[in-house]
PDB file of N, CA and C in Angstrom:
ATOM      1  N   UNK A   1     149.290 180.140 -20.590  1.00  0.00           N
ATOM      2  CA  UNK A   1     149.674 179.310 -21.707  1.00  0.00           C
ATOM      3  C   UNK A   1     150.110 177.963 -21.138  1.00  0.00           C
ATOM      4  N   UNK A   2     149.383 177.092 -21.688  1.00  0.00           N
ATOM      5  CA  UNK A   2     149.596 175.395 -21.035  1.00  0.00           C
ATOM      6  C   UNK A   2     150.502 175.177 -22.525  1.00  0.00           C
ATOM      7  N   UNK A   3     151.642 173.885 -21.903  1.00  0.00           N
ATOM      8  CA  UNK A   3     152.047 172.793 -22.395  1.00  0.00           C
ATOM      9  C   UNK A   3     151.963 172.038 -22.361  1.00  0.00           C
ATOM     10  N   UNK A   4     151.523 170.543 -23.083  1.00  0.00           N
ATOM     11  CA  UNK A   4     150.881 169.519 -22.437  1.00  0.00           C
ATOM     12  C   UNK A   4     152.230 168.594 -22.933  1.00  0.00           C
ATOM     13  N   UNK A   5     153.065 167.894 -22.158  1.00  0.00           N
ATOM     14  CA  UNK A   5     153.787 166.302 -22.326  1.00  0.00           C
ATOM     15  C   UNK A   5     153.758 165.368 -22.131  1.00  0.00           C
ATOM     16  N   UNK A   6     153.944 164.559 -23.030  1.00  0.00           N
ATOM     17  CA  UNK A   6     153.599 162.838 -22.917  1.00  0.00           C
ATOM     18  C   UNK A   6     155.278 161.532 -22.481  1.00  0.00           C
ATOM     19  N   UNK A   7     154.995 161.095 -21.604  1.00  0.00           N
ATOM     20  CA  UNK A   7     156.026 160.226 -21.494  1.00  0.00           C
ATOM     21  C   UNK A   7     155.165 158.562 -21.942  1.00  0.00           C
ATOM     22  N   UNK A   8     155.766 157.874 -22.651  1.00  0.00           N
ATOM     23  CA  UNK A   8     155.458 156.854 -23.349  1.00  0.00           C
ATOM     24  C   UNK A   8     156.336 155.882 -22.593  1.00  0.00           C
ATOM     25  N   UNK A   9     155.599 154.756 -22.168  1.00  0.00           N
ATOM     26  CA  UNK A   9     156.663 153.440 -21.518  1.00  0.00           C
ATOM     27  C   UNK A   9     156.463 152.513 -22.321  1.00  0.00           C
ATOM     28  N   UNK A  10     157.395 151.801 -23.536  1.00  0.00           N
ATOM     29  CA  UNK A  10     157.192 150.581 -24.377  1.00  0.00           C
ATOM     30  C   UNK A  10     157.773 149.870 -23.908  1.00  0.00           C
ATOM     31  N   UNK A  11     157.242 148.555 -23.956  1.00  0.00           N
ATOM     32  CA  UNK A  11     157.655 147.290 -24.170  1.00  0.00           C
ATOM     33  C   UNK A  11     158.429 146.596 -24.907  1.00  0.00           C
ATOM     34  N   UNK A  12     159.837 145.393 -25.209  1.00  0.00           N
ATOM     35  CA  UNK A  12     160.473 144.770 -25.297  1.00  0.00           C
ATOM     36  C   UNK A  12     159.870 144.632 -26.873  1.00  0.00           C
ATOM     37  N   UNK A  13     158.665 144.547 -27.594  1.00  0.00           N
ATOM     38  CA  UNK A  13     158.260 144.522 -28.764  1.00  0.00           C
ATOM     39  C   UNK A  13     157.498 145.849 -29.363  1.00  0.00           C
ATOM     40  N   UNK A  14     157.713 146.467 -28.547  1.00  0.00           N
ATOM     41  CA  UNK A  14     157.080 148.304 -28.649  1.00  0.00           C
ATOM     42  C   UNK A  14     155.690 148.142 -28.426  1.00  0.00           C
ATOM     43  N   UNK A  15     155.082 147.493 -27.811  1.00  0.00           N
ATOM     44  CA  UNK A  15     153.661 147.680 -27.501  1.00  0.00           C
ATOM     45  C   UNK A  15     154.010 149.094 -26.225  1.00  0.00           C
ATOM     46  N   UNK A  16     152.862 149.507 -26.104  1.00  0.00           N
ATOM     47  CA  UNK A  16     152.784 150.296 -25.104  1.00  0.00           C
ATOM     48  C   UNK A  16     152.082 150.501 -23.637  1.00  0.00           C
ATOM     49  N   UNK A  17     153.255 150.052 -23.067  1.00  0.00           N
ATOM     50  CA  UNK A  17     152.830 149.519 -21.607  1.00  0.00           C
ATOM     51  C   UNK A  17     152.326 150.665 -20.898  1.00  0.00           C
ATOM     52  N   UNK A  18     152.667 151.851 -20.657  1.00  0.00           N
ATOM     53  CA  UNK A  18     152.004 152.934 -20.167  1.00  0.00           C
ATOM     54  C   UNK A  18     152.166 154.203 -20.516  1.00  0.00           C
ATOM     55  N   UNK A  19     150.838 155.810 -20.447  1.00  0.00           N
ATOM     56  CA  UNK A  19     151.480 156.821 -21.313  1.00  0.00           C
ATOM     57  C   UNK A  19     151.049 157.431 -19.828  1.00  0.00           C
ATOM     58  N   UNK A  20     151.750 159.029 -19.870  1.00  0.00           N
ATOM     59  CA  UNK A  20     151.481 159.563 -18.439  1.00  0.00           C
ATOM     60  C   UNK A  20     151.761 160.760 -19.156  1.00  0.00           C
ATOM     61  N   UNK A  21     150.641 161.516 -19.338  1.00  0.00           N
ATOM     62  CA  UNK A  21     150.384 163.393 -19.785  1.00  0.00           C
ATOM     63  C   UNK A  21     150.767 164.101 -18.495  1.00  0.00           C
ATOM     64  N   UNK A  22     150.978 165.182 -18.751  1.00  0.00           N
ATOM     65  CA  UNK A  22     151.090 166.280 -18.235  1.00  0.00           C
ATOM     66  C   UNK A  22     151.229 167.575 -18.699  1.00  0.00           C
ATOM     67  N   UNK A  23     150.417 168.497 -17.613  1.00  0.00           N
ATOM     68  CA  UNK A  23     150.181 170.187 -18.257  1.00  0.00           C
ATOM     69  C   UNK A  23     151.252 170.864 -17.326  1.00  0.00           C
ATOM     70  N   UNK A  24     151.979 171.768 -18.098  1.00  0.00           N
ATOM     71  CA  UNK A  24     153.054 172.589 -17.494  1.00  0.00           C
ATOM     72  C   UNK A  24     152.257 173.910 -17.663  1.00  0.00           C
ATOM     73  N   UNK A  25     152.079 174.924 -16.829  1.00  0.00           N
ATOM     74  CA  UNK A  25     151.968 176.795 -17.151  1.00  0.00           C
ATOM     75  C   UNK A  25     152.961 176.831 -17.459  1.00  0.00           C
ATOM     76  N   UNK A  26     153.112 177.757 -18.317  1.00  0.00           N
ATOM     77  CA  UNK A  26     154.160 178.814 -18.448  1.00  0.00           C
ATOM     78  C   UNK A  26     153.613 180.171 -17.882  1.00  0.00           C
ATOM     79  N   UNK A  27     154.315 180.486 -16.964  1.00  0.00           N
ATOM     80  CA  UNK A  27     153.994 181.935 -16.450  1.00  0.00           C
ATOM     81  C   UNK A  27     154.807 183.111 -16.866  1.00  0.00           C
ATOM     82  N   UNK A  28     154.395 183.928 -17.728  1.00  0.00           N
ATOM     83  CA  UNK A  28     155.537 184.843 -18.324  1.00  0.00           C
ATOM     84  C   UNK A  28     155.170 186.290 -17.949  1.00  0.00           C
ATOM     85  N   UNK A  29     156.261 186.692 -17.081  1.00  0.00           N
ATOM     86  CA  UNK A  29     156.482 187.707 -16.431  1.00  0.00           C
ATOM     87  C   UNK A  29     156.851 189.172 -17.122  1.00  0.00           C
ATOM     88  N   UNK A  30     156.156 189.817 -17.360  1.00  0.00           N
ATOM     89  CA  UNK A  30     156.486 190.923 -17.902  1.00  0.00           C
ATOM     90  C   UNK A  30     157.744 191.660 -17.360  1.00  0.00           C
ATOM     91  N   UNK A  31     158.486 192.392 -18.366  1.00  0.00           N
ATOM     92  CA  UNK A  31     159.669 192.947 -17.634  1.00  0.00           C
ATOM     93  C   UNK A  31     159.311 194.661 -17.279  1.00  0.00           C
ATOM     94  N   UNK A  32     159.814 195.144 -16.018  1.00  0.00           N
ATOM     95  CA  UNK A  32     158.698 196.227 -16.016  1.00  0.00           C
ATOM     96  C   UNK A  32     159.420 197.567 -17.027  1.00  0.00           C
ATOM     97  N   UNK A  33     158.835 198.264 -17.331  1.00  0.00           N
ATOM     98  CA  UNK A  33     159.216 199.223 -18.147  1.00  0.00           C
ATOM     99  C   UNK A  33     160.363 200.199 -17.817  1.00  0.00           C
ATOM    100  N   UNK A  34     161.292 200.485 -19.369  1.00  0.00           N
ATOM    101  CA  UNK A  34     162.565 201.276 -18.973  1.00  0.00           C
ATOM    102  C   UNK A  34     161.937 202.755 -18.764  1.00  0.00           C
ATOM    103  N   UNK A  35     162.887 203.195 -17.913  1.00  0.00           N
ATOM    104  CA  UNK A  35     162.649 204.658 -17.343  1.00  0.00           C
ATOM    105  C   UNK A  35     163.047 205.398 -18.712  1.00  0.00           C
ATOM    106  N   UNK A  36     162.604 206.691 -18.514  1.00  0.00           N
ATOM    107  CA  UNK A  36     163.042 207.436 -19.696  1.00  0.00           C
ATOM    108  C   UNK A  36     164.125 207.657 -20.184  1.00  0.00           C
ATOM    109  N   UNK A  37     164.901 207.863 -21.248  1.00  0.00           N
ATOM    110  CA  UNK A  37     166.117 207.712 -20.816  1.00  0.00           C
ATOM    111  C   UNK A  37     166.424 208.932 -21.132  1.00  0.00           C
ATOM    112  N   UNK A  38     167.600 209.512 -20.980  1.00  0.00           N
ATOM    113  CA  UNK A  38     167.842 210.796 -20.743  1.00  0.00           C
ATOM    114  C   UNK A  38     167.993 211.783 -22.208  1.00  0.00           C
ATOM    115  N   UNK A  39     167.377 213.102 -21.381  1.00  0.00           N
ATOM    116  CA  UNK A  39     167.148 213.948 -22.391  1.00  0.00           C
ATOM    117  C   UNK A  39     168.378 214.470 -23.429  1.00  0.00           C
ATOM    118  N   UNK A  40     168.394 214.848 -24.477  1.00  0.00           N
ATOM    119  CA  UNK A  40     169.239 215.460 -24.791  1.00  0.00           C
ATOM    120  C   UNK A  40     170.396 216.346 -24.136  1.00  0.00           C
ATOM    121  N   UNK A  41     169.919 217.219 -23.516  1.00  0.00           N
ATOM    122  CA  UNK A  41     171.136 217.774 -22.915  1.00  0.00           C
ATOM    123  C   UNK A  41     171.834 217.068 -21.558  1.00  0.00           C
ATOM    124  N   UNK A  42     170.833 216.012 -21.034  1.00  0.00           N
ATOM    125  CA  UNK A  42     171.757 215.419 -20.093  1.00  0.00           C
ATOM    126  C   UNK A  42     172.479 214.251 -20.739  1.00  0.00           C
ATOM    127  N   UNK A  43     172.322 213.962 -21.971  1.00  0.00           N
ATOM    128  CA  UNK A  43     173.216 213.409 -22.614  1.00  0.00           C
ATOM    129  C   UNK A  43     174.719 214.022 -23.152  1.00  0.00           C
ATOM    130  N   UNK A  44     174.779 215.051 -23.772  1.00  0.00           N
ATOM    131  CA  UNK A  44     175.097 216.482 -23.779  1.00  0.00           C
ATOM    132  C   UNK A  44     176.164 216.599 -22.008  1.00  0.00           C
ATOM    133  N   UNK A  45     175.505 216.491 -21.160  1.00  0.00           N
ATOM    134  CA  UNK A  45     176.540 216.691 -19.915  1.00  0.00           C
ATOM    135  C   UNK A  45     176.893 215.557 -19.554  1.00  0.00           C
ATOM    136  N   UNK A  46     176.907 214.480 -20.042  1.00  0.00           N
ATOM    137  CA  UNK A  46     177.040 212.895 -19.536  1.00  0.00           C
ATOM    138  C   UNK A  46     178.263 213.176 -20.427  1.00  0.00           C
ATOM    139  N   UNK A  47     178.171 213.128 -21.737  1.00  0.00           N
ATOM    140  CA  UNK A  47     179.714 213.300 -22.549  1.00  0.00           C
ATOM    141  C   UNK A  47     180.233 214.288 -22.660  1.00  0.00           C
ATOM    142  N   UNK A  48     179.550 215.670 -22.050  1.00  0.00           N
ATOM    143  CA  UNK A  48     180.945 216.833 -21.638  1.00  0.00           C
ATOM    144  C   UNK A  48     181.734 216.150 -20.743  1.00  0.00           C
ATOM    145  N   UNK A  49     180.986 215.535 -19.182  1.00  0.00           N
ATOM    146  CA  UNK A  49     181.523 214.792 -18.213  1.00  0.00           C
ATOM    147  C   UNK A  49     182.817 213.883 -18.550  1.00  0.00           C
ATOM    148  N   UNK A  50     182.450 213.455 -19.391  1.00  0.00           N
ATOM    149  CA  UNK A  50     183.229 211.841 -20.019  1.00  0.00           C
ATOM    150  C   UNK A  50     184.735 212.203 -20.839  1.00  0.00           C
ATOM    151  N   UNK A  51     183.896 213.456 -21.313  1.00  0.00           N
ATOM    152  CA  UNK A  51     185.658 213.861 -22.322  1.00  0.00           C
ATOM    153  C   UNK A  51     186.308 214.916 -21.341  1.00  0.00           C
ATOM    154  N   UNK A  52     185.936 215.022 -20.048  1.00  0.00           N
ATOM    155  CA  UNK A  52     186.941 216.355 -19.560  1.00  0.00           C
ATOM    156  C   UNK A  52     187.515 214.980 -18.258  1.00  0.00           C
ATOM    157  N   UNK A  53     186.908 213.798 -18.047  1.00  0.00           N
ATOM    158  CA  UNK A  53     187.909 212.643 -17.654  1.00  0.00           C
ATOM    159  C   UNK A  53     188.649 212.072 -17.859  1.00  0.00           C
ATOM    160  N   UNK A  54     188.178 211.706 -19.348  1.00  0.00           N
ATOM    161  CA  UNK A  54     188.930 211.137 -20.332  1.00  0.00           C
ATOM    162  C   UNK A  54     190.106 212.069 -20.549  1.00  0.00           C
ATOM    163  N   UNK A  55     190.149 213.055 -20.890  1.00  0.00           N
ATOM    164  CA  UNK A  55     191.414 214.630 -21.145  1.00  0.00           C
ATOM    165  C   UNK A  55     192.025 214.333 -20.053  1.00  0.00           C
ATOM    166  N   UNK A  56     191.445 214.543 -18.896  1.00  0.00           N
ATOM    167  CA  UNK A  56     192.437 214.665 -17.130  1.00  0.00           C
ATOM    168  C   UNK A  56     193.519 213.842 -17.223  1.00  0.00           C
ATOM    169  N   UNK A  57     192.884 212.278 -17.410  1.00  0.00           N
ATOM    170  CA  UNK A  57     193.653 211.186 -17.391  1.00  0.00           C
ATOM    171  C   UNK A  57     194.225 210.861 -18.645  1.00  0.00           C
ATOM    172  N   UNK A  58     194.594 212.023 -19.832  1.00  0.00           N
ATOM    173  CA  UNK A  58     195.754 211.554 -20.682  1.00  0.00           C
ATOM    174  C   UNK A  58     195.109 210.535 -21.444  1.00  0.00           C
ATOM    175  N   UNK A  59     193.831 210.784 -21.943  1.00  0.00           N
ATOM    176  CA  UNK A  59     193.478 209.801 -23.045  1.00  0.00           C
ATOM    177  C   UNK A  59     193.311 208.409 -23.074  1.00  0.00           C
ATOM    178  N   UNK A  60     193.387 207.653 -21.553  1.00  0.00           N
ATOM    179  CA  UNK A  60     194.179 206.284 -22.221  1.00  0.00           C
ATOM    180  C   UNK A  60     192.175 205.116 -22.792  1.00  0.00           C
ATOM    181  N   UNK A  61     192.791 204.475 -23.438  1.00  0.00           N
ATOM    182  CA  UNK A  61     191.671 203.502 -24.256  1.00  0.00           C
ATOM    183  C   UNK A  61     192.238 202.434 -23.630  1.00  0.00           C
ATOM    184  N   UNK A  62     191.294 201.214 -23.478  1.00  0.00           N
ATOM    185  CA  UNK A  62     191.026 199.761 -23.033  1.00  0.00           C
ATOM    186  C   UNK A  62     191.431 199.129 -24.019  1.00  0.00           C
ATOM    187  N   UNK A  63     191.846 197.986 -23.802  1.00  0.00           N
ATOM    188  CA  UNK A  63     192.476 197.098 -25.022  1.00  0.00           C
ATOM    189  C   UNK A  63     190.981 196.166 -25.078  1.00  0.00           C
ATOM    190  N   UNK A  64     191.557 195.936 -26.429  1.00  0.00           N
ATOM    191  CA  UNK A  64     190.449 194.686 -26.934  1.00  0.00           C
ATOM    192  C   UNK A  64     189.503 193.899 -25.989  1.00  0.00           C
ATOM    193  N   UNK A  65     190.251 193.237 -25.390  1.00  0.00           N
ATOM    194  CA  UNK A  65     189.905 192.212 -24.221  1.00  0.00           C
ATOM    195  C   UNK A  65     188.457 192.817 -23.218  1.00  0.00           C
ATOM    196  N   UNK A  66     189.313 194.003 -22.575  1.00  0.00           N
ATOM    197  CA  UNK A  66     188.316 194.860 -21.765  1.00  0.00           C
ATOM    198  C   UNK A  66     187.202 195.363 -22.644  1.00  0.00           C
ATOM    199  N   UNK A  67     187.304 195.735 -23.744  1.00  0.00           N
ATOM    200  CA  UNK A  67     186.315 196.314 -24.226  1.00  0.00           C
ATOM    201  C   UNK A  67     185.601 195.661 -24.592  1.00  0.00           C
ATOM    202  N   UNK A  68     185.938 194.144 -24.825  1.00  0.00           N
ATOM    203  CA  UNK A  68     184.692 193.015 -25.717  1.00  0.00           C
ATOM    204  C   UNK A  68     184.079 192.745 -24.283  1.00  0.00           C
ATOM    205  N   UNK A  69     184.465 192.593 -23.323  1.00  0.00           N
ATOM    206  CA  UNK A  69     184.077 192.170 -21.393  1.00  0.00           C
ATOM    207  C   UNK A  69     183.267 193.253 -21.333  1.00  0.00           C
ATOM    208  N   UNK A  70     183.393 194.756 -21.528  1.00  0.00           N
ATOM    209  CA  UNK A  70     182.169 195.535 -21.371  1.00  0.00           C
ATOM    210  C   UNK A  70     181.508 195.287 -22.215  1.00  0.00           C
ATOM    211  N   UNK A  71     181.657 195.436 -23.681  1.00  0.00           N
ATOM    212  CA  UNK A  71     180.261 195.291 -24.355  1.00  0.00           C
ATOM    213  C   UNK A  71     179.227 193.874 -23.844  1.00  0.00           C
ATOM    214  N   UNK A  72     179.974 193.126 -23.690  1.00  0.00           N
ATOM    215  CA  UNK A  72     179.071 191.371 -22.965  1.00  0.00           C
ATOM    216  C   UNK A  72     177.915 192.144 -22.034  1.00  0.00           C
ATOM    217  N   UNK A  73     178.632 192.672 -21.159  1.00  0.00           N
ATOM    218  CA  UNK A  73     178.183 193.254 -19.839  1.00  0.00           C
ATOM    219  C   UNK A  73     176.893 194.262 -20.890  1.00  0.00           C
ATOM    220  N   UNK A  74     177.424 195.287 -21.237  1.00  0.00           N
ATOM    221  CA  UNK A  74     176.056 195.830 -21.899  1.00  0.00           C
ATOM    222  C   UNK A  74     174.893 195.218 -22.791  1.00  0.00           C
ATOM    223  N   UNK A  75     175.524 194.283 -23.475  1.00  0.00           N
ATOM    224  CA  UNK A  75     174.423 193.862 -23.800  1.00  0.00           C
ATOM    225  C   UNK A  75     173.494 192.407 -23.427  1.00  0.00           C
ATOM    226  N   UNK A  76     174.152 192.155 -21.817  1.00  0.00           N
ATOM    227  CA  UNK A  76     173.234 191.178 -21.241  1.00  0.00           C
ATOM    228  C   UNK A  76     172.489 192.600 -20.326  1.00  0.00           C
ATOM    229  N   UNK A  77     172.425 193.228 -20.279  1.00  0.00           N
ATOM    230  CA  UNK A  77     171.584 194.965 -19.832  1.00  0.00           C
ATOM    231  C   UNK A  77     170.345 194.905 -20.260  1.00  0.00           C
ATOM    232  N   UNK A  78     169.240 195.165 -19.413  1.00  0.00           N
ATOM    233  CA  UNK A  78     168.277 195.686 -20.112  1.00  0.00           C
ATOM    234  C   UNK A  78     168.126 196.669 -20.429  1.00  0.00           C
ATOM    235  N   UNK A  79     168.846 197.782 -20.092  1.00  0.00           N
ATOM    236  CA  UNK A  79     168.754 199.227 -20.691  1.00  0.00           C
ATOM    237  C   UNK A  79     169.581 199.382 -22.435  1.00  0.00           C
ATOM    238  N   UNK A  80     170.367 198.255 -22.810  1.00  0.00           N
ATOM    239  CA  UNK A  80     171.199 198.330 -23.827  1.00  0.00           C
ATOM    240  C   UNK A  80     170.367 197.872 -25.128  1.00  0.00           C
ATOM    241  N   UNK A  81     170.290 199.233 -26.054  1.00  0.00           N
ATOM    242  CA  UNK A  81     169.493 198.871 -27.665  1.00  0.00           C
ATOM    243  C   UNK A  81     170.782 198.745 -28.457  1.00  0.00           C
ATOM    244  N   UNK A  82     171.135 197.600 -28.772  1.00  0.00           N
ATOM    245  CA  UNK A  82     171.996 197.322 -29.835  1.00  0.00           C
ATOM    246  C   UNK A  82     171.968 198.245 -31.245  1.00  0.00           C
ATOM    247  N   UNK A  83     170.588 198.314 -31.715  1.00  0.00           N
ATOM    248  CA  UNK A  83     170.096 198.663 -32.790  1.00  0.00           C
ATOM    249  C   UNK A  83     170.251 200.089 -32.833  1.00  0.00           C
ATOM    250  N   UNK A  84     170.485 200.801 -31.606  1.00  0.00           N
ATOM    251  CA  UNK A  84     169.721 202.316 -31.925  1.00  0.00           C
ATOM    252  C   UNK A  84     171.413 203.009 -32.387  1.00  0.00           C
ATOM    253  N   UNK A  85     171.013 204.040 -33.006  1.00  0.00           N
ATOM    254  CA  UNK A  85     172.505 205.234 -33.088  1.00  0.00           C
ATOM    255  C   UNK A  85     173.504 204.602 -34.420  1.00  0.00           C
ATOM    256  N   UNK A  86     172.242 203.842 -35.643  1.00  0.00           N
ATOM    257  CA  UNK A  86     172.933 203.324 -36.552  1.00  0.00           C
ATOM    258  C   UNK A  86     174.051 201.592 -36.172  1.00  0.00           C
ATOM    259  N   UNK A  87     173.103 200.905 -35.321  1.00  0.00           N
ATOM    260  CA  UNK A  87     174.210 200.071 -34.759  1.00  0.00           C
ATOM    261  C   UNK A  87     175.411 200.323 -33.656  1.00  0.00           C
ATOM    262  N   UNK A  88     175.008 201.562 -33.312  1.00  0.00           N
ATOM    263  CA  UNK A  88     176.384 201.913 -32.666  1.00  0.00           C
ATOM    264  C   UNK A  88     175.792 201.689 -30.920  1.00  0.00           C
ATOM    265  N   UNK A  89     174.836 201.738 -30.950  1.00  0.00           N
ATOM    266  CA  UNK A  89     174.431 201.204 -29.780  1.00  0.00           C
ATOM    267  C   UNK A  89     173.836 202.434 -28.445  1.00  0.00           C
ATOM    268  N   UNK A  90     172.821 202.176 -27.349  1.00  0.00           N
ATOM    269  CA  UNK A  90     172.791 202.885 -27.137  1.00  0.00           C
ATOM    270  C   UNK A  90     172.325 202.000 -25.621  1.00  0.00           C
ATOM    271  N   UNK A  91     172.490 203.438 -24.753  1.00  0.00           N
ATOM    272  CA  UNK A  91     172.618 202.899 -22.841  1.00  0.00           C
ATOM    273  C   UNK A  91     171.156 203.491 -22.782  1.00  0.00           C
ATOM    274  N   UNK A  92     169.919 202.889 -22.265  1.00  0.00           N
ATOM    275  CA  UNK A  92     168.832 203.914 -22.066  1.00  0.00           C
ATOM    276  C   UNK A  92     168.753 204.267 -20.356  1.00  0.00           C
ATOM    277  N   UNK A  93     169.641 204.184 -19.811  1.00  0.00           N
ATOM    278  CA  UNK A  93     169.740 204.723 -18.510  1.00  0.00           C
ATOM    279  C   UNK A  93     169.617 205.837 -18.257  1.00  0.00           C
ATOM    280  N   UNK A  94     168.472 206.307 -17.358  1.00  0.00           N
ATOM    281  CA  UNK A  94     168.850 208.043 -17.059  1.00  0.00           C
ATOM    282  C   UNK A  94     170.168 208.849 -17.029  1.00  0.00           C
ATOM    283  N   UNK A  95     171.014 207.761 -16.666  1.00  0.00           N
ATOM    284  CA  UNK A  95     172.530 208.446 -15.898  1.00  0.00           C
ATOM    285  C   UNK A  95     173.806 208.531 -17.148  1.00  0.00           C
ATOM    286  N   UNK A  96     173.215 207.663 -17.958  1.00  0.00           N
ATOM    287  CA  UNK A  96     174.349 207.187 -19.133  1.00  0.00           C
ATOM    288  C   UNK A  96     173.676 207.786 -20.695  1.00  0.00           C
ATOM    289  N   UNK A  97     173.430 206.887 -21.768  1.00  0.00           N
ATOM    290  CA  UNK A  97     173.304 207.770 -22.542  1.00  0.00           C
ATOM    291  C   UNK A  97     174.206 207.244 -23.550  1.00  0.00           C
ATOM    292  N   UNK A  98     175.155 206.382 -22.937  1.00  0.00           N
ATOM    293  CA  UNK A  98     176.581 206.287 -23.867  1.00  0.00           C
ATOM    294  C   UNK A  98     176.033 204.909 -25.441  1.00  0.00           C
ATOM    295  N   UNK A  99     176.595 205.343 -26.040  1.00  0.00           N
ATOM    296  CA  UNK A  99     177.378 204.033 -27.265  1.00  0.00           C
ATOM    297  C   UNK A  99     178.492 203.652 -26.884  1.00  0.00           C
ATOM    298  N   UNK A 100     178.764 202.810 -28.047  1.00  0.00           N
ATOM    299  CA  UNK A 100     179.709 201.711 -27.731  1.00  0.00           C
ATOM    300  C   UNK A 100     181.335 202.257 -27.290  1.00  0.00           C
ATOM    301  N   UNK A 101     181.619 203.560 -27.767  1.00  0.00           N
ATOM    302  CA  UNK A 101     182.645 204.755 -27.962  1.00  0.00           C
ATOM    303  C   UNK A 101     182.829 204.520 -26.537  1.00  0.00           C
ATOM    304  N   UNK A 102     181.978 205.088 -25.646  1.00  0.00           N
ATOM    305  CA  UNK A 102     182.087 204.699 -24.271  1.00  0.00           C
ATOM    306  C   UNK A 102     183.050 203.719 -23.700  1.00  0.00           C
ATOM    307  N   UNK A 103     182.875 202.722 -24.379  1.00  0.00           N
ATOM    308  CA  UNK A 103     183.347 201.568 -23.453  1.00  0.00           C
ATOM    309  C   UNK A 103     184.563 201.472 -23.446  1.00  0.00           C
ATOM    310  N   UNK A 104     185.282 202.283 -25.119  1.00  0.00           N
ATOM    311  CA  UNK A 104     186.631 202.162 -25.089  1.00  0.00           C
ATOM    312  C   UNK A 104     187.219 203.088 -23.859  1.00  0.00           C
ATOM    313  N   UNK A 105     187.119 204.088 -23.272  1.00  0.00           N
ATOM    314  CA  UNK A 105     187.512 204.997 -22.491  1.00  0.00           C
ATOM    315  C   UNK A 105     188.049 204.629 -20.880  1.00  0.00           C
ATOM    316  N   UNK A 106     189.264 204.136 -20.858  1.00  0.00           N
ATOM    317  CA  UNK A 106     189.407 203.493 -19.590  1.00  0.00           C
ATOM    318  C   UNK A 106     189.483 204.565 -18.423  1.00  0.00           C
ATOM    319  N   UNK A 107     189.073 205.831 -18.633  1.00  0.00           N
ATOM    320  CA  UNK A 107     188.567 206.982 -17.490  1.00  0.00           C
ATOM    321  C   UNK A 107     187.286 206.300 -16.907  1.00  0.00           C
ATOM    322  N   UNK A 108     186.319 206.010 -17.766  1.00  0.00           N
ATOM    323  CA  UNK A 108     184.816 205.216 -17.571  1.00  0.00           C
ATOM    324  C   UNK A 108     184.354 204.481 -16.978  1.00  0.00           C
ATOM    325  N   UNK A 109     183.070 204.251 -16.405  1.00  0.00           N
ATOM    326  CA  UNK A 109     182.166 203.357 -16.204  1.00  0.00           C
ATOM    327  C   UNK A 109     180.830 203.130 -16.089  1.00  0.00           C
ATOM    328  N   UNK A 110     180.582 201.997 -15.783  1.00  0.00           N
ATOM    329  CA  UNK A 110     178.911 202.145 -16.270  1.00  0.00           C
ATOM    330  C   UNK A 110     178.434 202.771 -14.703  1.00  0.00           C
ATOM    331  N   UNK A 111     177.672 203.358 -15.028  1.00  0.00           N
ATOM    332  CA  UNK A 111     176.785 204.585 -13.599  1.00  0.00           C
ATOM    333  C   UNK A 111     175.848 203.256 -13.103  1.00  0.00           C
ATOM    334  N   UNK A 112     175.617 202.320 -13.426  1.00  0.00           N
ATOM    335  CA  UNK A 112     175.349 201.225 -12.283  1.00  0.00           C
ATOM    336  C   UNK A 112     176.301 200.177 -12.004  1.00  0.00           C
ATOM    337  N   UNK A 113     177.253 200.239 -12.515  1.00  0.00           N
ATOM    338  CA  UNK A 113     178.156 198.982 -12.018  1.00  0.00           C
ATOM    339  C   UNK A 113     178.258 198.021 -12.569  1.00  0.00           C
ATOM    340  N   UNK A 114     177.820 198.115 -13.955  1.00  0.00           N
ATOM    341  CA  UNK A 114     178.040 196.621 -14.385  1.00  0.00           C
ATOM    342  C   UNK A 114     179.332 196.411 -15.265  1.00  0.00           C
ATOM    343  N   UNK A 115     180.437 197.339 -15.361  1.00  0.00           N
ATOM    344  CA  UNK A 115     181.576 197.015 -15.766  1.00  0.00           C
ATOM    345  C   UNK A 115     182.683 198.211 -14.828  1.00  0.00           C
TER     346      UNK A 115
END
């Protein structure tokens, strides 16, 4: 896909002293495809996992702050569908699995590191 731009040089009465085109590519890189994301029941052991951490450590939840800093983080993600689970959001990572519920859980984190 070409772009073609024009720079225009006028003159003191707008005549036009010189024009100079140019073609830009755009080279657009496909992003390569998400892995599958995990099956039901390893979703299923991702949040047995999550609530017997969450229990250990006495329940505690992230305040506001932290939790709006993870969601950023998830959804500059390419594994993160905003849309899926009714809006509630969803991780398509093999390892995760989680919605947004997730993020409140200060036992947690993302299984690649991005919060």
């Amino acid at each position: 896909m070409a772009r073609v731009t024009a720079t225009r040089l006028k003159g003191p009465n707008g005549e036009l002293l010189s024009e100079q085109r140019a073609s830009v590519q755009t080279v657009i890189t496909p992003r390569p495809p998400l892995p599958e994301p995990p099956t039901i029941g390893e979703m299923l052991t991702n949040f047995a996992g999550a609530m017997l951490r969450w229990a250990g450590s006495g329940f505690p939840v992230v305040d506001e702050v932290t939790f709006r800093l993870r969601l950023e983080q998830c959804r500059a993600c390419r594994f993160w569908d905003e849309q899926a689970r009714a809006n509630a959001g969803k991780c398509h990572h093999p390892k995760c699995g989680c919605t947004k519920a997730k993020l409140w859980l200060a036992s947690e984190k993302c299984p690649i590191a991005k919060w």
